[in-house]
Protein backbone atom coordinates (compact mmCIF):
# COMPACT_ATOMS: atom_id res chain seq x y z
CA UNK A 1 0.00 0.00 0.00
CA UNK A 2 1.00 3.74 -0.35
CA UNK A 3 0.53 5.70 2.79
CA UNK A 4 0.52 9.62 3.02
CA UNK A 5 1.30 10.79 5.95
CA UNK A 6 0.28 13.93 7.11
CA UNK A 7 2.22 16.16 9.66
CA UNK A 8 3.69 19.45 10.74
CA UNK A 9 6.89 20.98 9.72
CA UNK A 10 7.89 21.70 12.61
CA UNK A 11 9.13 18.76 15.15
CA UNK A 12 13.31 18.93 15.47
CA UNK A 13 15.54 16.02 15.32
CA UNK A 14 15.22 14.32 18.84
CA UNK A 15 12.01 15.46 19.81
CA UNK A 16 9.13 13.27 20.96
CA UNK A 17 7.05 14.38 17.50
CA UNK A 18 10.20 13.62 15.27
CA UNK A 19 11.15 10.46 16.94
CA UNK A 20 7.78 8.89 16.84
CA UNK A 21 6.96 9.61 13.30
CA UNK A 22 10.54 8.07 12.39
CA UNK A 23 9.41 5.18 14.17
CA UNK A 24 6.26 5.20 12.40
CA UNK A 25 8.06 5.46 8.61
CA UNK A 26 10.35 2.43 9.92
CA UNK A 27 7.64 0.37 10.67
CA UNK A 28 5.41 1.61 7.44
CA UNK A 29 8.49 0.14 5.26
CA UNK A 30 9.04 -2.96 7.01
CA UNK A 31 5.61 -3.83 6.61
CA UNK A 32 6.48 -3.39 2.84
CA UNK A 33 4.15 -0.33 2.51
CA UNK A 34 5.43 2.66 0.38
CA UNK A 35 5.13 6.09 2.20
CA UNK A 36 4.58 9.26 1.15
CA UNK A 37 4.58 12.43 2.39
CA UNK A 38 4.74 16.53 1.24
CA UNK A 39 8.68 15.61 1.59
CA UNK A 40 9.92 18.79 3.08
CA UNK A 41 10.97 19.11 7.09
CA UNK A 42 9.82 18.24 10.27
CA UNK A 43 7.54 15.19 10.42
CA UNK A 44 7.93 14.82 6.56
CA UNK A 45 11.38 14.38 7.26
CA UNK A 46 11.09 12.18 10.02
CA UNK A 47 8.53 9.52 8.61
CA UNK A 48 10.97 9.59 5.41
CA UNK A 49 14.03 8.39 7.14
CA UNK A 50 12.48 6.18 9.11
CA UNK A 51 11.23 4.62 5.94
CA UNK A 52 14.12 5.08 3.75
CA UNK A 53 16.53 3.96 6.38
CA UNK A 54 14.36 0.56 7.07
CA UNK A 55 14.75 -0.05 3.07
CA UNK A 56 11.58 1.43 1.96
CA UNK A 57 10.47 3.45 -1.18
CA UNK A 58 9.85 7.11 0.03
CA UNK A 59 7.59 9.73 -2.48
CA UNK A 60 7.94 13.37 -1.61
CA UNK A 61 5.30 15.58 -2.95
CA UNK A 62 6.62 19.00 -3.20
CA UNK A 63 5.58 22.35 -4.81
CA UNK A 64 6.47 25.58 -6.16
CA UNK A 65 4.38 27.47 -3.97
CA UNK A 66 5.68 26.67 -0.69
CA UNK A 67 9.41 26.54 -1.92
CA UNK A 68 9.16 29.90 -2.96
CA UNK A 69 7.41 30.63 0.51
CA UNK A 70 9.82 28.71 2.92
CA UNK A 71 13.42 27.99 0.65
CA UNK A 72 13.64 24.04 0.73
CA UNK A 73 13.64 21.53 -1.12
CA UNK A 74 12.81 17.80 -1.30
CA UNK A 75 14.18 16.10 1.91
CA UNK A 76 17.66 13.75 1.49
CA UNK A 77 15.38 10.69 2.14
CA UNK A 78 12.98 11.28 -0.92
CA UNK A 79 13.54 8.50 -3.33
CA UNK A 80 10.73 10.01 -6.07
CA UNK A 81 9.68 13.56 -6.07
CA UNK A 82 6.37 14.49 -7.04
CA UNK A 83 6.29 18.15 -7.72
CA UNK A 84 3.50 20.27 -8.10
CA UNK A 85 2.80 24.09 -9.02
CA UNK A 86 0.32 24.67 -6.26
CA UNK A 87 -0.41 23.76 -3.02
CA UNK A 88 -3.96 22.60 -4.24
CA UNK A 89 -2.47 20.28 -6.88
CA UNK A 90 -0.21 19.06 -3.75
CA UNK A 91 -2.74 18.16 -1.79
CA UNK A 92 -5.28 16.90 -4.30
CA UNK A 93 -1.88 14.27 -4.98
CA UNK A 94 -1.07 13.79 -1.24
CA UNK A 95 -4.47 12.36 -1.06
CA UNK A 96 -5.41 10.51 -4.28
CA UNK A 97 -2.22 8.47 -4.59
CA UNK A 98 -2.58 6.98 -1.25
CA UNK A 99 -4.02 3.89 -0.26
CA UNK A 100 -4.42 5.18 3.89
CA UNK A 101 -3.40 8.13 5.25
CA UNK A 102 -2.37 8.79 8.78
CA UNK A 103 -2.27 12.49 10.66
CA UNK A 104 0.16 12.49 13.26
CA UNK A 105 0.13 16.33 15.25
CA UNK A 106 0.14 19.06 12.86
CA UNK A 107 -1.03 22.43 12.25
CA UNK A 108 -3.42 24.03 9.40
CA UNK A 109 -1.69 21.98 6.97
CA UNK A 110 -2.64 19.15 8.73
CA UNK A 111 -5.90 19.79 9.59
CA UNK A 112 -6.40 20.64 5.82
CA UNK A 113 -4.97 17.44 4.48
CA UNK A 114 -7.25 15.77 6.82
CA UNK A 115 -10.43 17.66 6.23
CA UNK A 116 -9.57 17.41 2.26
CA UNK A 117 -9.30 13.70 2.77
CA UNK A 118 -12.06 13.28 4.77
CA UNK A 119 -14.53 15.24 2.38
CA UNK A 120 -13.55 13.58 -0.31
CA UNK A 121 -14.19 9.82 1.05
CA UNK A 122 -17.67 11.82 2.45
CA UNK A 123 -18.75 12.83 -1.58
CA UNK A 124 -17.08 9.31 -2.95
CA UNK A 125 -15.10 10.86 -4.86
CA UNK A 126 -11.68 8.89 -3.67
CA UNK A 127 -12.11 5.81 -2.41
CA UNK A 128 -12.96 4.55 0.97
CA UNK A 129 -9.63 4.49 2.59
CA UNK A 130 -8.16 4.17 6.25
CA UNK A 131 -7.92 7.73 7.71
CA UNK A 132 -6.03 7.35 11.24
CA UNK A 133 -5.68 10.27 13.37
CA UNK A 134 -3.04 9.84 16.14
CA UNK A 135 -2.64 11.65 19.38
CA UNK A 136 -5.49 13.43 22.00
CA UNK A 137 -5.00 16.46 19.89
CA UNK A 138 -6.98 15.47 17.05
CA UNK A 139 -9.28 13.10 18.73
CA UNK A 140 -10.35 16.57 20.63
CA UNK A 141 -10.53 18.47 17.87
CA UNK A 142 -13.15 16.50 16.30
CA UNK A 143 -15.07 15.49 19.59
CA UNK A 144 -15.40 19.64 19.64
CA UNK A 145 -16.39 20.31 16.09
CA UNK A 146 -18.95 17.18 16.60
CA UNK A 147 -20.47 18.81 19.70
CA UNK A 148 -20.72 22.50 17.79
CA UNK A 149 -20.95 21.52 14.41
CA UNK A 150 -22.85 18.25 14.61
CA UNK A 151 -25.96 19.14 13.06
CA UNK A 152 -24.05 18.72 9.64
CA UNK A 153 -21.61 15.54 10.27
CA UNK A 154 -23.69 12.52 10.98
CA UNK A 155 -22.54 9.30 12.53
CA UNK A 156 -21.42 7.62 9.24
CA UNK A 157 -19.38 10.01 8.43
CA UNK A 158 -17.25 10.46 11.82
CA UNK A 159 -16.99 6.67 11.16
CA UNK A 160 -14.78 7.32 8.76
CA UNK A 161 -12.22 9.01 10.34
CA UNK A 162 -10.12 6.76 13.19
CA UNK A 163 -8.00 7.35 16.12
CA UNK A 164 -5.45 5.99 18.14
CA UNK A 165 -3.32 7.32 20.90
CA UNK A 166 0.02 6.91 19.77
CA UNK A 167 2.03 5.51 16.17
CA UNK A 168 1.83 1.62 18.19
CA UNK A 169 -1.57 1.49 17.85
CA UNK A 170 -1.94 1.45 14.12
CA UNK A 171 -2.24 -1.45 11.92
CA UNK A 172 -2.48 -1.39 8.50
């Protein structure tokens, strides 16, 4: 399987964030999946070594639009780079191409890969795909927007969205 995984920019060599979605990308490739990710820093960065270095294919999608807003490229660990004009073309690749997709902690970016994801299983217009959220972060996030905005999600669509507490609990 090919397995985006979504994540912020942010987490540092040798923090908790970093280390766990390295973990994560080892254990993705040693289950002989193929992971993918936007391929830049932080948790894109992470879940690539951890694949790469484990023997495992590793697709970076990149674009023009955030390289010419933050100056970086492709990470070292990116064994095929997909790269796109837009961000929009990014994500609309990020999450077609994949066969599951897991958020670890993020920011907007996150959040939007997930919602994007999400909406798109929702109107059928990808496939029905595993869609694992990891960490207390996002399972609150959604418990919130279901008690203030649950008028409009119903039950079988929260269903499609999964969490776990930490990278051990997923199984693909």
């Amino acid at each position: 399987m090919i397995v985006s995984v979504f994540g912020g920019s942010s987490p540092q060599p040798g923090s908790s964030d970093y280390i766990a979605a390295k973990t994560l990308g080892e254990k993705l490739a040693k289950a002989g999946h193929i992971v993918a990710s936007g391929g830049y820093i932080g948790t894109m960065e992470a879940v690539s070594a951890g694949a790469s270095e484990a023997g495992g294919h590793v697709i970076g999608v990149t674009c023009e639009e955030i390289e010419r807003w933050r100056k970086v490229g492709a990470n070292r660990w990116v064994k095929q780079e997909i790269h796109c004009g837009t961000l929009i073309e990014r994500l609309e690749k990020l999450t077609s191409l994949c066969d599951a997709a897991i958020a670890l902690p993020g920011g907007p970016g996150t959040l939007t890969e997930i919602a994007l994801l999400w909406n798109l299983m929702i109107i059928e217009a990808v496939p029905r795909k595993p869609l694992i959220l990891v960490g207390a972060g996002w399972q609150h996030t959604f418990d919130q927007f279901s008690r203030t905005q649950g008028q409009y999600t119903n039950h079988a669509q929260l269903s499609l969205l999964t969490f776990v507490d930490n990278i051990e609990q997923i199984d693909l």
